[in-house]
Protein backbone atom coordinates (compact mmCIF):
# COMPACT_ATOMS: atom_id res chain seq x y z
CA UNK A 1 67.03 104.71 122.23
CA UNK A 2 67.89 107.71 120.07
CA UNK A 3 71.00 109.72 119.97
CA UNK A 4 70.46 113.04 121.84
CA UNK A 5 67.87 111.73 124.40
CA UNK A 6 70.34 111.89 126.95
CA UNK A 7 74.07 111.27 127.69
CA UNK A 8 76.17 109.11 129.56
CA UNK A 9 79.45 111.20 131.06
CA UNK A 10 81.43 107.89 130.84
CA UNK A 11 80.52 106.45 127.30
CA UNK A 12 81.77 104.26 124.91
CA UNK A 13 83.67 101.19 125.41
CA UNK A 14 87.08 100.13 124.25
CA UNK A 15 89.14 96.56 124.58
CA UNK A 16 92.08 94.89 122.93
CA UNK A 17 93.52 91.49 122.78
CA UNK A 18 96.89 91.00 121.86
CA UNK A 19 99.23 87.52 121.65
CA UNK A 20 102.67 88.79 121.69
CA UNK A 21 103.77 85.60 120.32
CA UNK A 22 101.10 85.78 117.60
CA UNK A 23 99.09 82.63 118.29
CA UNK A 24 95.93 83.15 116.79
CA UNK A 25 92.30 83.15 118.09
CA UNK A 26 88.33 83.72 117.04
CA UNK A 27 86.37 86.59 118.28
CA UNK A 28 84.53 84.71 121.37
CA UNK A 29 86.87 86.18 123.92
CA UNK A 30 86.63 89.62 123.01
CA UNK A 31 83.14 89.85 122.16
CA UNK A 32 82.32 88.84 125.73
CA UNK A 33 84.48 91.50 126.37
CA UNK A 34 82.25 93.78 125.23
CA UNK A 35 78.79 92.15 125.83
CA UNK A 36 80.48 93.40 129.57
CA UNK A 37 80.73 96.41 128.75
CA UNK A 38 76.91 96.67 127.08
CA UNK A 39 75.57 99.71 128.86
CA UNK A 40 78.29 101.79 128.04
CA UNK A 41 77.18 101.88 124.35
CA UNK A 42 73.83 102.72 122.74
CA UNK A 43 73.49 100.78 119.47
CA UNK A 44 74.22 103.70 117.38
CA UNK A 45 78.06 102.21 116.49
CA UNK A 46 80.20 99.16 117.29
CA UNK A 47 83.01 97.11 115.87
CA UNK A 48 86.25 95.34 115.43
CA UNK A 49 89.59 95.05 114.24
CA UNK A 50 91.69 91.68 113.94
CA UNK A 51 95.22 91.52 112.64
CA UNK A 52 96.43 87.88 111.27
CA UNK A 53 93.23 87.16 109.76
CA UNK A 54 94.26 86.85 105.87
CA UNK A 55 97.36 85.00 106.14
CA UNK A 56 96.98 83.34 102.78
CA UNK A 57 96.96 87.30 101.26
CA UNK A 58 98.97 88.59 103.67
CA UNK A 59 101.44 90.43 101.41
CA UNK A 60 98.19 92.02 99.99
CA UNK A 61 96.18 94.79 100.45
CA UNK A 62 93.01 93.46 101.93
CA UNK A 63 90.12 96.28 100.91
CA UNK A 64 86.88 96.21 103.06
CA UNK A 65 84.23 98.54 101.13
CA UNK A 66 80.95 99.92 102.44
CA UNK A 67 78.45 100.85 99.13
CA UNK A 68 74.79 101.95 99.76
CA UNK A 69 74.10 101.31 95.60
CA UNK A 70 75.08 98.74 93.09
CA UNK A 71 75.83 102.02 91.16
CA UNK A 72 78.53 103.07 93.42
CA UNK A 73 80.06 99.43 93.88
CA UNK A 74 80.36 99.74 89.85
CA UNK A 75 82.04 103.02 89.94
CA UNK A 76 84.25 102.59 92.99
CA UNK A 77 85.45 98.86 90.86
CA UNK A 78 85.77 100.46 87.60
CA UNK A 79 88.31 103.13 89.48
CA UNK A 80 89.82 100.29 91.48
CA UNK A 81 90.36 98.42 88.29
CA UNK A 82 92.32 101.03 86.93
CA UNK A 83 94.53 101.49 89.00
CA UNK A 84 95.56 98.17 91.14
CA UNK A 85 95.46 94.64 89.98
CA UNK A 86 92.21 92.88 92.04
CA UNK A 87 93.29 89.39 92.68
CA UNK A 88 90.13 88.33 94.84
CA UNK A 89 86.53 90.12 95.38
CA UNK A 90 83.68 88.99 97.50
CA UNK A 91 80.95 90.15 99.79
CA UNK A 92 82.08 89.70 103.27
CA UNK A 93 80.05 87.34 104.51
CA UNK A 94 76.89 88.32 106.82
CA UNK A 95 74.34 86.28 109.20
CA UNK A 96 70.54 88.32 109.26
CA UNK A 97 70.33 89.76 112.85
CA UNK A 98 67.61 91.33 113.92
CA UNK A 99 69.52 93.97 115.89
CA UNK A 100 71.37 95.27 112.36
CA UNK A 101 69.28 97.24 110.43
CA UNK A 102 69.54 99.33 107.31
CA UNK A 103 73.31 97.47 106.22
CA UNK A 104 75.23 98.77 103.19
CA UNK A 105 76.57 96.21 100.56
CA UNK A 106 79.63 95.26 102.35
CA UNK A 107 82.42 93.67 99.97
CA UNK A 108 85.91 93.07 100.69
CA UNK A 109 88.67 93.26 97.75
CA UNK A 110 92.71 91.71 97.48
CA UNK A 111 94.69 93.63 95.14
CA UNK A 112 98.09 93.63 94.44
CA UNK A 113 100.69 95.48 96.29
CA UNK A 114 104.16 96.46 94.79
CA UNK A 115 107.08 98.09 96.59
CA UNK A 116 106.29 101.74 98.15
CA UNK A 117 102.95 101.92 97.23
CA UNK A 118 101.65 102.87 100.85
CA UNK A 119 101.30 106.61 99.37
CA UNK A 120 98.65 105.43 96.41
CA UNK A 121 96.68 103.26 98.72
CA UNK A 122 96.35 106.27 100.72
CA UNK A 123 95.55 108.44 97.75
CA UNK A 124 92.74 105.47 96.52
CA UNK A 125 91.30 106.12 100.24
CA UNK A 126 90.70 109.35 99.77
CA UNK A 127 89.45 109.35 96.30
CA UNK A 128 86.97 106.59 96.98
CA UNK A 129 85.72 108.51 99.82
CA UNK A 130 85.24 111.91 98.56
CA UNK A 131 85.07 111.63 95.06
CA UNK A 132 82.55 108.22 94.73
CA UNK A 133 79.52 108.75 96.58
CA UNK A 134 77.91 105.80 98.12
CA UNK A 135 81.43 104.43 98.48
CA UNK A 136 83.69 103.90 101.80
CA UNK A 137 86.84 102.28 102.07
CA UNK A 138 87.04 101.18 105.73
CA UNK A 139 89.75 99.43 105.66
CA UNK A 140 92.81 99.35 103.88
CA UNK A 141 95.55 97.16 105.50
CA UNK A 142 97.34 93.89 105.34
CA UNK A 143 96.82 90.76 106.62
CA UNK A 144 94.11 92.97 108.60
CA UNK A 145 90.52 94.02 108.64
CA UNK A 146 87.68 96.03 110.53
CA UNK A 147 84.25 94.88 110.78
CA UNK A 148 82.14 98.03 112.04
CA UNK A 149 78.05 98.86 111.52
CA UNK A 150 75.13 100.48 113.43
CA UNK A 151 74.85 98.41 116.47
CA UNK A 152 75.51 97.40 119.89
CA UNK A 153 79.51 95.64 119.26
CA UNK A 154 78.17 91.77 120.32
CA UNK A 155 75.41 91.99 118.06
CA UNK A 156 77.73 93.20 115.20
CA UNK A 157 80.47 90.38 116.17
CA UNK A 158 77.15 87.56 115.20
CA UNK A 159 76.63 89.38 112.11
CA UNK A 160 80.27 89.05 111.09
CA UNK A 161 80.31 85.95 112.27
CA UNK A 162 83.84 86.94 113.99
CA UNK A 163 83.62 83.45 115.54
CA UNK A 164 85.15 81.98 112.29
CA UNK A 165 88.00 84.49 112.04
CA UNK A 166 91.47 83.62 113.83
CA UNK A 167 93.38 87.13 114.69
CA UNK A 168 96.40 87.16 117.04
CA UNK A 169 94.87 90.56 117.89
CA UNK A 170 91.36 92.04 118.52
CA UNK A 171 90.65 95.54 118.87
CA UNK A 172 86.87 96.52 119.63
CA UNK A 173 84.78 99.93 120.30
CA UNK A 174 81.29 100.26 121.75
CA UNK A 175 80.20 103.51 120.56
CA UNK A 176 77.96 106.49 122.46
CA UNK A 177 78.30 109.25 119.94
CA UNK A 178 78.32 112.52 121.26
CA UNK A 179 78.77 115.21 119.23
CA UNK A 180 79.00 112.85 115.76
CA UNK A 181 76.30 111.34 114.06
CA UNK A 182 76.11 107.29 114.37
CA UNK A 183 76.33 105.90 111.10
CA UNK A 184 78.16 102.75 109.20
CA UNK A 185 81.27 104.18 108.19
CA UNK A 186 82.02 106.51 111.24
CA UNK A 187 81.60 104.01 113.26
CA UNK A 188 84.82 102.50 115.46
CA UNK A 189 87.08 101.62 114.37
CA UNK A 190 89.03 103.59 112.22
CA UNK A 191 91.04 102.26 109.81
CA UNK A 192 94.15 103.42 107.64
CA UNK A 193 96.70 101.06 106.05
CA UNK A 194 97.92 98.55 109.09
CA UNK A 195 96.25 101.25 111.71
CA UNK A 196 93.22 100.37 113.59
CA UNK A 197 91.97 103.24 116.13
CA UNK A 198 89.59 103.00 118.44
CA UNK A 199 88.83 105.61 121.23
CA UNK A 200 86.63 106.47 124.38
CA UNK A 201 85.78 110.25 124.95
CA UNK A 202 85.07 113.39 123.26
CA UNK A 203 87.63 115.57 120.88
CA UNK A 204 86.82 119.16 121.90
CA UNK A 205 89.38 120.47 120.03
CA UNK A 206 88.27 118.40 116.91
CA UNK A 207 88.04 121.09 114.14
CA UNK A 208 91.62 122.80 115.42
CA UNK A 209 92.95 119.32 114.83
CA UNK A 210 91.07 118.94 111.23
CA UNK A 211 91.63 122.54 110.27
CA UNK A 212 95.82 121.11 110.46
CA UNK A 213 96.05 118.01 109.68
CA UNK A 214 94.07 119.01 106.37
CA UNK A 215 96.53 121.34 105.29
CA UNK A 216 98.76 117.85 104.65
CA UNK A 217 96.41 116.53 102.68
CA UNK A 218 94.49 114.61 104.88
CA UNK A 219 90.72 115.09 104.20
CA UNK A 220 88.32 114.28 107.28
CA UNK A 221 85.36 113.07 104.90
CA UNK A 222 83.71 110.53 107.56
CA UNK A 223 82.07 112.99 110.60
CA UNK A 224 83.99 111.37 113.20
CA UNK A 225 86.84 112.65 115.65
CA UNK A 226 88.62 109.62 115.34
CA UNK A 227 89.18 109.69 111.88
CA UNK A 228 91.32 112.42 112.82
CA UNK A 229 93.50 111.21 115.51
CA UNK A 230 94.63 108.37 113.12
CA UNK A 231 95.18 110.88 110.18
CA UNK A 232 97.52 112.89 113.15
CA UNK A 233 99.29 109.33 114.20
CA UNK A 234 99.57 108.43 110.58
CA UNK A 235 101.53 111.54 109.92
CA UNK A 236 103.33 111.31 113.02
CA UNK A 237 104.24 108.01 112.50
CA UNK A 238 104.44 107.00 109.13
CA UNK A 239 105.66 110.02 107.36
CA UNK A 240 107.79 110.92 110.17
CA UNK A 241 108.96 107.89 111.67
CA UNK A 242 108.14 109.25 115.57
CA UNK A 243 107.70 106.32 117.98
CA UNK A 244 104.51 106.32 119.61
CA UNK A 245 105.40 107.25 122.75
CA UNK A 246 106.83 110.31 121.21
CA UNK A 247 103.19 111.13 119.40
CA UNK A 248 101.41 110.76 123.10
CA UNK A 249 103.84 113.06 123.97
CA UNK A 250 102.42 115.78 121.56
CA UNK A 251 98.76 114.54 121.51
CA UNK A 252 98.24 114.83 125.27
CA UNK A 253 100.94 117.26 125.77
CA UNK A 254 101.84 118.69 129.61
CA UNK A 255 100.52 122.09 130.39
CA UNK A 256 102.72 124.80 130.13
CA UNK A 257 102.46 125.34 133.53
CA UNK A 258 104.09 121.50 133.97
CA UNK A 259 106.33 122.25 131.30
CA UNK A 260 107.91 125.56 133.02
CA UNK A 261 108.33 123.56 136.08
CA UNK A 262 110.43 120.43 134.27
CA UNK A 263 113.94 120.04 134.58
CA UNK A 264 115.96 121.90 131.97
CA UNK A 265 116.03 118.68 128.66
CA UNK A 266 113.02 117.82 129.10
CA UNK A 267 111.34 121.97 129.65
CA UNK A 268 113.11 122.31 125.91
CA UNK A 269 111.90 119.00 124.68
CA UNK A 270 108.20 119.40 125.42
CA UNK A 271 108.41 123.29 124.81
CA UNK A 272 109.48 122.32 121.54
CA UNK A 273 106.57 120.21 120.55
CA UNK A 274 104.00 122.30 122.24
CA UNK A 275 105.65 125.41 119.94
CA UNK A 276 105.80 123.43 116.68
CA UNK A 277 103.08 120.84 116.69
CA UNK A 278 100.61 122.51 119.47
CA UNK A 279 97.52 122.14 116.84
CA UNK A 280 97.79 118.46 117.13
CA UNK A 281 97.06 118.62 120.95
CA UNK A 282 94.39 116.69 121.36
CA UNK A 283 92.22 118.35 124.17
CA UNK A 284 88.89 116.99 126.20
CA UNK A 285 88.56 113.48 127.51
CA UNK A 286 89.85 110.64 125.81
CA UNK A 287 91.67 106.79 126.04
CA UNK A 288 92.93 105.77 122.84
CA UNK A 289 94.35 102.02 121.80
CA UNK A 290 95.81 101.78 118.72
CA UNK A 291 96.58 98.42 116.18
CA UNK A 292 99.90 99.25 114.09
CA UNK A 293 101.83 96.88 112.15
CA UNK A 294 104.23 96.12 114.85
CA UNK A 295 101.71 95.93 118.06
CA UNK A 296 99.42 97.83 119.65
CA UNK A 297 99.66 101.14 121.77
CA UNK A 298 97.40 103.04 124.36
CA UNK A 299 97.60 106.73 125.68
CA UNK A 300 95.39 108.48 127.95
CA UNK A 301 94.27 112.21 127.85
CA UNK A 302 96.89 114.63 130.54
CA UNK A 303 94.38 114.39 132.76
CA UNK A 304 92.88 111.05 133.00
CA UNK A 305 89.12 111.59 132.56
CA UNK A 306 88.41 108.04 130.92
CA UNK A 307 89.86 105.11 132.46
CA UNK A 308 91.75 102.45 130.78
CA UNK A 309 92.77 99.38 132.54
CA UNK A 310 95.59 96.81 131.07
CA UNK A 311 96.24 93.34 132.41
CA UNK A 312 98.78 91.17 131.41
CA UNK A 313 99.51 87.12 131.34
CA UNK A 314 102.25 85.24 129.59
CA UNK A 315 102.22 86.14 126.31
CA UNK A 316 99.43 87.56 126.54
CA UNK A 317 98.05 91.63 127.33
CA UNK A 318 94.49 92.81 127.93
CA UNK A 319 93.20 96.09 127.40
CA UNK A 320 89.39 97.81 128.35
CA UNK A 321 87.71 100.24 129.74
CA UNK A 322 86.79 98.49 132.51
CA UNK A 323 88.56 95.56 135.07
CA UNK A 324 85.57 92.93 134.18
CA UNK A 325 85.90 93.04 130.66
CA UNK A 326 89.62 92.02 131.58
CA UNK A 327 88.56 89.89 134.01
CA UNK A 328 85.87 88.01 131.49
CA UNK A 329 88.47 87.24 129.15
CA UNK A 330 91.54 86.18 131.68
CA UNK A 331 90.44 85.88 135.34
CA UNK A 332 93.65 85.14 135.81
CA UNK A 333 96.17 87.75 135.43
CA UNK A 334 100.21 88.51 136.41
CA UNK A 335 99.91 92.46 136.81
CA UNK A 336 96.71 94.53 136.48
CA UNK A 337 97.09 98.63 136.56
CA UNK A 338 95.54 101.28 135.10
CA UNK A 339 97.28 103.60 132.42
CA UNK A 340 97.97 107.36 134.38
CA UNK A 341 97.23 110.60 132.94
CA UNK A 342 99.39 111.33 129.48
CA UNK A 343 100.55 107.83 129.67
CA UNK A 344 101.80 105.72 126.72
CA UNK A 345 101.98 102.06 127.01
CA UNK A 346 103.43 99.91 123.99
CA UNK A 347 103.11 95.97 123.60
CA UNK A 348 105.11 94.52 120.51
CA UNK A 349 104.87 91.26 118.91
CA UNK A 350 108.08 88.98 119.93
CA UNK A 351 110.89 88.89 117.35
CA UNK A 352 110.63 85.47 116.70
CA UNK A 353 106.81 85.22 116.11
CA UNK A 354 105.70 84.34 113.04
């Protein structure tokens, strides 16, 4: 199958795990999860995120690097070298599939992290991906990686051999690209420090949004729409300490006829953000799940055009695009629902979990 023969309306595939109490598990569950979801992908992009995987580094940056020449891998460590202290460097390990074809060098690096530094990791993202050519930094985030490739996401999970990772959350994306190319390091998800992004639908407003969020020095280097959602959630978050209820709030926005009709607060609180931060309205189809450092958060577009389900048990909460992915990883559930139109829903890790 090649991208462009023809489209599916409904395409792509999105899921999430999450212990709230942090208890830790391999990949099994959620790659069935999205073996479910097979036909909603083409091959042309898959992958995974998993939090609580590097425990023994976990006050370390934890680097995964994409390099299509030795050349590059000696450039992009020569820069690295300079400027951090590498404590630990290896490939990441691989098993030969014969569904993954055509894979980069993959290498993961440790290096030290010192007090405030979240600014210069950024910086070292960028550099590495618009300055060193070959070279992709992936993944840049604590106690936290992605594992992402050209592929169908349950063929990538064997070639990570995710099976020997414990996470106390997985995030995973089943990609049909649409109107961005399928390749290694667009591919789903995105990552950036402790976020992990992963989304379902098509960005028609994606070069308003890149055309402002560059402007803060954010620069969209990898052909992909998500890269730019998390660069507008990093800056809404991070560097301005919103919640992220208050980002779905600007990314999928009412319409101003909504707005006009709202009861006085709330007309001047959403006037407000449409007025000031309008160019990061995200417009066209879209469910979004997002892995921060404190737990994980889903939003739908303002008019619902993909669906995400959530399902909850105990400690735990289940997120996909579909009820049987839920369903294949706890038949059993407490509440099942699915998200509404311009909805944010937030899970957060217990206080008490480790």
């Amino acid at each position: 199958m090649k991208e462009g023969e023809f489209r599916i309306p409904s395409g792509c595939a999105i899921a999430a795990l999450i212990h709230k109490d942090k208890h830790r598990e391999n990949g099994e569950r959620i790659t069935q999860a999205m073996r479910m979801m097979h036909e909603r992908s083409n091959g042309l992009g898959g992958g995974f995120a998993a939090y609580g995987i590097y425990p023994e580094h976990k006050n370390e940056y934890a680097l995964h690097l994409f390099y299509d020449t030795l050349q590059c891998k000696d450039a992009c460590e020569a820069y690295l070298s300079h400027h951090w202290n590498i404590l630990h460097e290896e490939e990441i390990p691989t098993k030969p599939h014969s569904q993954i074809k055509d894979a980069p060098l993959i290498w993961r690096y440790f290096i030290e992290s010192v007090e405030h530094d979240e600014n210069k990791m950024t910086e070292t993202m960028f550099y590495v991906n618009t300055s060193i050519t070959g070279a992709y930094i992936f993944s840049c985030g604590k106690n936290m990686g992605v594992f992402k490739g050209v592929g169908y996401p349950e063929d990538l999970a064997e070639f990570y051999c995710l099976n020997q990772y414990q996470a106390y959350t997985w995030i995973a994306h089943g990609r049909y690209p649409t109107n961005t190319p399928g390749w290694w390091a667009g591919a789903h998800p995105f990552g950036m420090l402790d976020f992990a992004l992963v989304h379902n639908g098509e960005i028609s407003s994606y070069d308003a949004n890149r055309r402002y969020i560059e402007m803060f020095d954010y620069p969209c280097s990898l052909l992909t729409d998500t890269e730019v959602i998390t660069y507008e959630l990093d800056f809404l978050m991070r560097k301005h300490q919103l919640s992220f209820v208050e980002c779905a709030d600007i990314l999928a926005a009412p319409f101003w006829d909504e707005i006009d009709q709202m009861r006085p607060d709330k007309k001047r609180y959403y006037t407000m953000l449409r007025r000031n931060l309008g160019s990061m309205l995200i417009n066209g189809p879209f469910s979004i799940i997002l892995g921060f450092q404190d737990g994980v958060g889903a939003m739908n577009d303002r008019l619902k055009l993909r669906s995400l389900m959530i399902g909850e048990q105990a400690s735990c909460v289940y997120m996909a695009s579909e009820e049987s992915a839920i369903r294949k990883m706890s038949p059993q559930l407490n509440r099942l629902f699915s998200l509404k139109a311009q909805e944010a829903y937030v899970v957060t890790y217990e206080e008490d979990a480790k």
